[in-house]
Protein backbone atom coordinates (compact mmCIF):
# COMPACT_ATOMS: atom_id res chain seq x y z
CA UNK A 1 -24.66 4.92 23.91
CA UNK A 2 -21.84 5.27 21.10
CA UNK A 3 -22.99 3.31 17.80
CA UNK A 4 -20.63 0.98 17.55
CA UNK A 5 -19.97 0.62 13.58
CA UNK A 6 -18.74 3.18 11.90
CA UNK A 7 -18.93 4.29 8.40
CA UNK A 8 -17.79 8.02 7.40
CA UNK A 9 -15.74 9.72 5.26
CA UNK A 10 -13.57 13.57 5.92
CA UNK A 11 -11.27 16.13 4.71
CA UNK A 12 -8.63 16.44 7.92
CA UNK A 13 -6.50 19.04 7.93
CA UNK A 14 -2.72 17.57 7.50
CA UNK A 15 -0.59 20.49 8.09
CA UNK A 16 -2.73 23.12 6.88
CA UNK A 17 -3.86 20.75 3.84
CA UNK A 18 -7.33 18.88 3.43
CA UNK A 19 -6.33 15.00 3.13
CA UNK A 20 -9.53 12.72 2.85
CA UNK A 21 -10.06 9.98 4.96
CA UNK A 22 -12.57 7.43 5.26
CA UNK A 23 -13.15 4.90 8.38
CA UNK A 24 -15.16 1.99 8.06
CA UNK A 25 -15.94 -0.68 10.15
CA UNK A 26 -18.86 -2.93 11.76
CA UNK A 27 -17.14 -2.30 15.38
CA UNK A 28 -15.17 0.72 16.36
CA UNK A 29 -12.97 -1.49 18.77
CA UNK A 30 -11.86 -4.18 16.18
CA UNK A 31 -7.77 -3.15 15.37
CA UNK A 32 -7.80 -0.38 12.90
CA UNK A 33 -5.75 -0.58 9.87
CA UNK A 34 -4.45 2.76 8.17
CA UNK A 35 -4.01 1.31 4.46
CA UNK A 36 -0.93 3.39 3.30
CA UNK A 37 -1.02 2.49 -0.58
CA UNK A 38 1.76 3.45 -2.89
CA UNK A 39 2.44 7.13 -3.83
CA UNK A 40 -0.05 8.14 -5.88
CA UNK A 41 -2.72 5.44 -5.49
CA UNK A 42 -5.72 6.27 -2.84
CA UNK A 43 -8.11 3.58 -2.50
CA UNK A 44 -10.82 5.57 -0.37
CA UNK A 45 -13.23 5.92 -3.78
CA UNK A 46 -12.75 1.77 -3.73
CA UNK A 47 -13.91 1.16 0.14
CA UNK A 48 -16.62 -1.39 -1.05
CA UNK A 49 -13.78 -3.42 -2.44
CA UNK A 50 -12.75 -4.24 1.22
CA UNK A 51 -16.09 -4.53 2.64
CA UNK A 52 -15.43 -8.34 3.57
CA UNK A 53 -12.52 -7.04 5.70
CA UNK A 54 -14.78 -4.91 7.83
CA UNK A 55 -16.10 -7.26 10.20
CA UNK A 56 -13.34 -7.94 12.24
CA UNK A 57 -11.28 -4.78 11.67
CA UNK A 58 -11.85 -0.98 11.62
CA UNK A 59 -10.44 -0.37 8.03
CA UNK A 60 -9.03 3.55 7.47
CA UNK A 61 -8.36 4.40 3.51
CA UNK A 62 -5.92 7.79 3.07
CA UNK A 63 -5.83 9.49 0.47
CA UNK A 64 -2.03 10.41 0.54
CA UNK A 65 -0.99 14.21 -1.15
CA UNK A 66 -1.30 14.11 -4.72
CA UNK A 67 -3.72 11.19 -4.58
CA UNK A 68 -7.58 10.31 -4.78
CA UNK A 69 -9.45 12.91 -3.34
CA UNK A 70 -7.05 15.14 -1.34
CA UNK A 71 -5.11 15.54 -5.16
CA UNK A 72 -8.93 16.16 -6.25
CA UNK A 73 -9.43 19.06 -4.00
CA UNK A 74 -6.24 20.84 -3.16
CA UNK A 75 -4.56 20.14 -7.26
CA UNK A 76 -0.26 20.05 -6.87
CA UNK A 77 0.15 23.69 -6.28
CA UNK A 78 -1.83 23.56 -3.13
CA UNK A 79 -0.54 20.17 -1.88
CA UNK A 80 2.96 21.28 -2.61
CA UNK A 81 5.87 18.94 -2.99
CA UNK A 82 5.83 15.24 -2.67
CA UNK A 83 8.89 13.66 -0.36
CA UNK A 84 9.09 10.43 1.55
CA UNK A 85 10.19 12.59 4.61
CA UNK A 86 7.17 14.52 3.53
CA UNK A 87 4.39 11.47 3.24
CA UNK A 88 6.08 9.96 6.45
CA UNK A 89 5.05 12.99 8.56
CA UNK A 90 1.63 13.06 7.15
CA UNK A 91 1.09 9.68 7.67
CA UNK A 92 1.83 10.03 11.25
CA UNK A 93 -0.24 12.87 11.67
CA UNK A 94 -2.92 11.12 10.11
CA UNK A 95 -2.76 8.05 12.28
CA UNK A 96 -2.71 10.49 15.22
CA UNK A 97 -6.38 11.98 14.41
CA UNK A 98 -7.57 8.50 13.40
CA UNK A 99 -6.53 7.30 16.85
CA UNK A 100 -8.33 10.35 18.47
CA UNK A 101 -11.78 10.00 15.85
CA UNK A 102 -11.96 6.19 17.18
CA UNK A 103 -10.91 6.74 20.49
CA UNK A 104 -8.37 4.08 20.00
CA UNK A 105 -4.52 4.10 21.65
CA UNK A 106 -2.66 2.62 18.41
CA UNK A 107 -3.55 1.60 14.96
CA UNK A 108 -1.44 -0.51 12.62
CA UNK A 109 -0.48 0.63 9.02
CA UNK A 110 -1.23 -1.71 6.11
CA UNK A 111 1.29 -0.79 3.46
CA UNK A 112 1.14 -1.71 -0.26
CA UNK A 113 4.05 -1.32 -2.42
CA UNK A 114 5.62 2.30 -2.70
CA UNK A 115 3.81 2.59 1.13
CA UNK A 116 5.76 -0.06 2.82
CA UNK A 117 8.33 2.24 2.71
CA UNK A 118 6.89 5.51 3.96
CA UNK A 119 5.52 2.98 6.79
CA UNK A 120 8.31 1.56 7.99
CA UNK A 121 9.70 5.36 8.52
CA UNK A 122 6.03 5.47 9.98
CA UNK A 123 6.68 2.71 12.51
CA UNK A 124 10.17 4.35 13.58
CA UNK A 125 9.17 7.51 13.81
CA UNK A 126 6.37 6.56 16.01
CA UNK A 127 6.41 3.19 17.79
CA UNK A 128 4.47 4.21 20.54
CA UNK A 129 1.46 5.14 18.31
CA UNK A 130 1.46 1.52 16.21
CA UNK A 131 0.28 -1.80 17.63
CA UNK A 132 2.14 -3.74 14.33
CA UNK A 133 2.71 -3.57 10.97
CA UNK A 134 1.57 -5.64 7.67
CA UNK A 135 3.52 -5.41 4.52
CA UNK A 136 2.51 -6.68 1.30
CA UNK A 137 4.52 -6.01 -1.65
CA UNK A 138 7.69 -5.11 0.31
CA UNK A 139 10.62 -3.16 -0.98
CA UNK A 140 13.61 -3.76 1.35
CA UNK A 141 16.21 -3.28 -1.03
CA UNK A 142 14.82 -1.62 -4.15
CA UNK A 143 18.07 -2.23 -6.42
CA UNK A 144 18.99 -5.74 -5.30
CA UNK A 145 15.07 -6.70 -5.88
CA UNK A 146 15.00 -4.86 -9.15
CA UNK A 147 17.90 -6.85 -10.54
CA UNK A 148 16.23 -9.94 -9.18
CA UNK A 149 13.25 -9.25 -10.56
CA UNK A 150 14.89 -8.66 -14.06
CA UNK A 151 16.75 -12.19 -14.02
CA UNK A 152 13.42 -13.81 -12.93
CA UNK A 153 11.33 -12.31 -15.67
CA UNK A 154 14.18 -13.29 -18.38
CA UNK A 155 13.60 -17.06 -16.97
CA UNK A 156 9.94 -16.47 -17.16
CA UNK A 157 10.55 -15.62 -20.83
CA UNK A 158 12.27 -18.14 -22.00
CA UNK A 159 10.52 -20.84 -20.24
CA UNK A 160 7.34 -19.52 -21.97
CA UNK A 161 9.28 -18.70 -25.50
CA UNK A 162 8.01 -15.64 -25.44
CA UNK A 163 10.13 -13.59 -27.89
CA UNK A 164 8.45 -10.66 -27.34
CA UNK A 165 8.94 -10.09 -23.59
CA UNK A 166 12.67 -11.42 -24.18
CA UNK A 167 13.45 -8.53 -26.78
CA UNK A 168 12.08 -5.72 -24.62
CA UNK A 169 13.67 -7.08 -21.51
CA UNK A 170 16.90 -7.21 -23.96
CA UNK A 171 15.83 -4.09 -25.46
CA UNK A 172 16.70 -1.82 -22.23
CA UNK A 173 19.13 -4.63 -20.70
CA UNK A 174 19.20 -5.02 -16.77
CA UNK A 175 18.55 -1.93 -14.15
CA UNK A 176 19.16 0.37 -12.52
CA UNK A 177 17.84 2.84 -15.48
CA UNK A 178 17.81 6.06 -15.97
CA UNK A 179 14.37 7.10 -16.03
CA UNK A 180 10.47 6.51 -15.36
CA UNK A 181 9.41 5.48 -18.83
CA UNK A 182 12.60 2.65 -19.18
CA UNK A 183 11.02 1.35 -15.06
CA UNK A 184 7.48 1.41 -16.65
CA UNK A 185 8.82 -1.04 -19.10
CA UNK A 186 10.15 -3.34 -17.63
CA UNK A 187 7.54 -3.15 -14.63
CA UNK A 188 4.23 -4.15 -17.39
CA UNK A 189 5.82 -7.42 -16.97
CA UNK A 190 7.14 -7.54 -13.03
CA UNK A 191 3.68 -6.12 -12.01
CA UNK A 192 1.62 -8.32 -14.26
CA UNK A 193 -1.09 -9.59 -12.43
CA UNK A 194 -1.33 -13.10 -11.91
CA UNK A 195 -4.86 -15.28 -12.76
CA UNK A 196 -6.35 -14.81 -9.10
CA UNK A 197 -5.56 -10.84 -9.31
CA UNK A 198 -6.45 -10.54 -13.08
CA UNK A 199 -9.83 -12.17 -11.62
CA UNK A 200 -9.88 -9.22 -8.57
CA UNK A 201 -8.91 -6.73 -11.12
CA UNK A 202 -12.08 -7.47 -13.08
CA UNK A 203 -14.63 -6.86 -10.03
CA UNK A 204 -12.38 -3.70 -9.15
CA UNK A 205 -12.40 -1.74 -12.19
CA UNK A 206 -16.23 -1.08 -12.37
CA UNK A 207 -15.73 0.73 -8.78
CA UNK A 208 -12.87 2.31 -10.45
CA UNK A 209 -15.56 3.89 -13.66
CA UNK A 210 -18.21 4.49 -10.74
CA UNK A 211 -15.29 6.55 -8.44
CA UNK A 212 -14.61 8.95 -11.78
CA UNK A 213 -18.26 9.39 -12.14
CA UNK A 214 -18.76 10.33 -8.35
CA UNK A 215 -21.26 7.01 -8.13
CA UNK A 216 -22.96 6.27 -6.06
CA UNK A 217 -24.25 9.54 -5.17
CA UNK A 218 -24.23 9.91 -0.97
CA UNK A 219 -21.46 7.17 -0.41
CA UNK A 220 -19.90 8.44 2.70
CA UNK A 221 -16.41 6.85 0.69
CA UNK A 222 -16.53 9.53 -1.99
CA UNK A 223 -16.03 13.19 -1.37
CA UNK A 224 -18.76 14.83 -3.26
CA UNK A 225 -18.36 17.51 -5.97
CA UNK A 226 -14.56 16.65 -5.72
CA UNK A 227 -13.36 15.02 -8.87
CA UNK A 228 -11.73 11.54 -8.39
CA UNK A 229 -8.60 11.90 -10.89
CA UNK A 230 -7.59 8.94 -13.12
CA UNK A 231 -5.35 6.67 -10.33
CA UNK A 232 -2.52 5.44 -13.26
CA UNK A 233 -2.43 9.21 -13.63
CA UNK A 234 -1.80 10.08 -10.70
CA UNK A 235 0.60 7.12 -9.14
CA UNK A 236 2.90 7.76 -12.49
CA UNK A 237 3.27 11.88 -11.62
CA UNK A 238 3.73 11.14 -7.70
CA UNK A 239 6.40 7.98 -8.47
CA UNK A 240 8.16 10.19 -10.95
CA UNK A 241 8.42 12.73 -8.01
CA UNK A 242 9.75 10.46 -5.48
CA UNK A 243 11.96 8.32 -7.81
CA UNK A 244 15.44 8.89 -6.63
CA UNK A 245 14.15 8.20 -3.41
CA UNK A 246 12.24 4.94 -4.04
CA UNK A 247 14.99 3.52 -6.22
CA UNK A 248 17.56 4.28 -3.58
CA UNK A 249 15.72 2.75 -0.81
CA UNK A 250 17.42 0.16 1.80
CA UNK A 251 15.51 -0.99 4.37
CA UNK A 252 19.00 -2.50 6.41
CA UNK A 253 19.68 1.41 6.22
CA UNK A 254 16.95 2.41 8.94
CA UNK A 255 18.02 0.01 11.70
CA UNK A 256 16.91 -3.18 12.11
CA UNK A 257 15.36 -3.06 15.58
CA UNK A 258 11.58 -2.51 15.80
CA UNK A 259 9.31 -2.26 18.80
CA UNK A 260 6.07 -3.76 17.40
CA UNK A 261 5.37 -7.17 15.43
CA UNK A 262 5.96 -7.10 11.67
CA UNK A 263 4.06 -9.14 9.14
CA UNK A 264 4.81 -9.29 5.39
CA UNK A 265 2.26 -10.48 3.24
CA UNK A 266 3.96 -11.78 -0.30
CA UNK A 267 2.50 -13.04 -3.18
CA UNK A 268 3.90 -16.39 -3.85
CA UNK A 269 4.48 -15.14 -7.51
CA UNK A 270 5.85 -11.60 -7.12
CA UNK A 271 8.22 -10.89 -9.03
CA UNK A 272 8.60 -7.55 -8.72
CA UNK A 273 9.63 -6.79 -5.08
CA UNK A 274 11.06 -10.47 -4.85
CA UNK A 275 9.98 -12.32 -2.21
CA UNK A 276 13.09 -14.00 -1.21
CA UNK A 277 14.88 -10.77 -0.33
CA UNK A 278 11.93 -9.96 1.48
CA UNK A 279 11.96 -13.61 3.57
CA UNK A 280 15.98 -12.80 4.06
CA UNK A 281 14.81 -9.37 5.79
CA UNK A 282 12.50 -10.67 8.23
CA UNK A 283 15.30 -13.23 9.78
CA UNK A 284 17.63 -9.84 10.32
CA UNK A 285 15.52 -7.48 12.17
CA UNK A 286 14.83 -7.59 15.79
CA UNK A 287 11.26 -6.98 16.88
CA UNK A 288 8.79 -8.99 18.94
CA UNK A 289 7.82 -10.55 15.91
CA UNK A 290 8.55 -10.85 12.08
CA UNK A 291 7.05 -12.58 10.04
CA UNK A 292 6.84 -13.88 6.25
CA UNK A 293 3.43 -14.63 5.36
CA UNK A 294 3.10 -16.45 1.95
CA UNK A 295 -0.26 -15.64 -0.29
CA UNK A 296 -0.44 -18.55 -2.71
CA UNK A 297 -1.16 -16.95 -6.05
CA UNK A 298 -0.50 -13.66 -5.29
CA UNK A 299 1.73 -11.38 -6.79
CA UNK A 300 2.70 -7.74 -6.46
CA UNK A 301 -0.92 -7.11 -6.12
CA UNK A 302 -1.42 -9.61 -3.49
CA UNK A 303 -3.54 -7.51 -1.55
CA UNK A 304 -6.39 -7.70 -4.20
CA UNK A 305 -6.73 -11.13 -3.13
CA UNK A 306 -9.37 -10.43 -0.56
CA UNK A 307 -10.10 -14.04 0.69
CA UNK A 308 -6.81 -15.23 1.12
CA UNK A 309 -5.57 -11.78 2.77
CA UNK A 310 -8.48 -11.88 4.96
CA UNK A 311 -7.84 -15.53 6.22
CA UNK A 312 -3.78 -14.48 7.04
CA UNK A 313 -5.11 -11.19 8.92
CA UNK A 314 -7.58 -13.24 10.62
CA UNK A 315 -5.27 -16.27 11.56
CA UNK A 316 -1.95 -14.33 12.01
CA UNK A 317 -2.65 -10.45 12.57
CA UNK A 318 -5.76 -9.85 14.93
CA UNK A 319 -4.96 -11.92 17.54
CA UNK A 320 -1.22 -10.40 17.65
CA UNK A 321 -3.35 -6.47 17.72
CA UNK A 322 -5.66 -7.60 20.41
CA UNK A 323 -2.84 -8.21 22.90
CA UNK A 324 -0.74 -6.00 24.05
CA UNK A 325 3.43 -5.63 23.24
């Protein structure tokens, strides 16, 4: 008889490059989640992070290329060139061996930031191979929410007198800008964490020091004698790469109809991909169900929230994956 938990990690061969996965879980038929984290950013090396989660879901962490581990063995000239067209296929492909490896019809792809939009291409490209989708940190439309997000953070500076954060926002006036560095500026201060995530930050970052060592040694999570590369590192060189694309994202642009239930998980307090454009979204598109889901003191990082993220999935999510569309 099959073992029913599951708890290994893999090189898979993506289109002729090794991309590392790793599938955890306490029972191979709970819904499986493909976490599709921003461009750059692999969590695989932090697993542990999300052990809480892996009771009642089958949780899959993908390195994406030029991220984590699959960056770690293959470098850029091997991976070759990052696209959204280019992640988008991969991340199909890899949701069609994870579906084969757990012997599962459908998984559903947890995006984070960047991700949410290579998986809503994802979810278009392939409805019949995902059972929903969960969204936190949504980017519908990247330059409406980036001018919202500047006017909110000039109100959060002056409410707090802070004359610092008001002369820098000043300082390079509202977006769209012209580069990486001017985004990074103004982003220290949309992507601030709030308390709860400075809190989840804290417990994260020794995982983070342990994943550059290669610690603990035998961890089926960690590739071994692969180098883990710095993650800012990394999610700076592969949003660089993809800029034009990111900043000229529109959601509306894809189509609005959907075959599968959507659920987007904001942080009450992001101000970064603002929340309100995100709650505006979900009453436009047509799908069997969409969804705002609110996580009180959450913001762009909302995910790191485990408790509160964990409840919604539990409450909102699993019983929606367990039934059929």
């Amino acid at each position: 008889m099959q073992a029913l938990a599951i708890d290994t990690g893999f090189f898979a061969d993506v289109y002729g490059v090794p991309q590392w996965l790793t599938i955890r879980g306490a029972d191979r038929r709970n819904p499986a989640l493909l976490i599709v984290g921003g461009p750059g950013f692999g969590y695989a090396a932090l697993a542990p992070f999300f052990s809480t989660w892996e009771r009642d879901f089958t949780l899959v962490h993908w390195d994406q290329p030029g991220a984590g581990f699959t960056f770690g063995k293959n470098g850029d000239a091997a991976t070759g060139p990052l696209s959204i067209e280019r992640l988008v296929r991969d991340g199909v492909r890899v949701a069609e061996l994870v579906c084969a490896e757990l012997g599962a019809e459908r998984i559903a792809p947890l995006c984070v930031s960047g991700g949410t939009i290579v998986g809503l291409h994802m979810l278009l490209r392939r409805p019949d191979l995902f059972s929903g989708y969960i969204g936190t940190g949504q980017f519908v439309d990247w330059a409406r929410q980036d001018a919202l997000s500047y006017a909110l953070l000039l109100e959060r500076a002056r409410a707090r007198g802070d004359a610092v954060m008001l002369a820098e926002l000043a300082e390079i006036g509202a977006p769209p800008y012209v580069d990486t560095p001017t985004d990074a500026r103004k982003s220290k201060y949309a992507g601030a964490p709030t308390a709860g995530e400075a809190a989840a930050f804290a417990e994260l970052m020794p995982l983070v020091a342990a994943a550059m060592q290669g610690v603990p040694a035998g961890a089926a999570y960690l590739a071994h004698a692969v180098a883990w590369p710095d993650p800012l590192t990394r999610a700076t060189t592969a949003y660089d790469a993809l800029r034009p694309e990111l900043v000229g994202f529109d959601a509306r642009r894809l189509g609005r109809r959907f075959a599968v239930p959507l659920f987007f998980f904001q942080g009450t307090d992001d101000v970064f991909s603002v929340t309100t454009e995100v709650e505006r979204y979900a009453t436009e598109i047509e799908a069997p169900r969409a969804e705002l889901v609110p996580i009180e003191g959450g913001g762009h990082s909302a995910v790191l929230l485990r408790a509160a993220f964990l409840a919604q999935l539990l409450a909102r999510v699993r019983p929606t994956l367990l039934s059929p569309v």
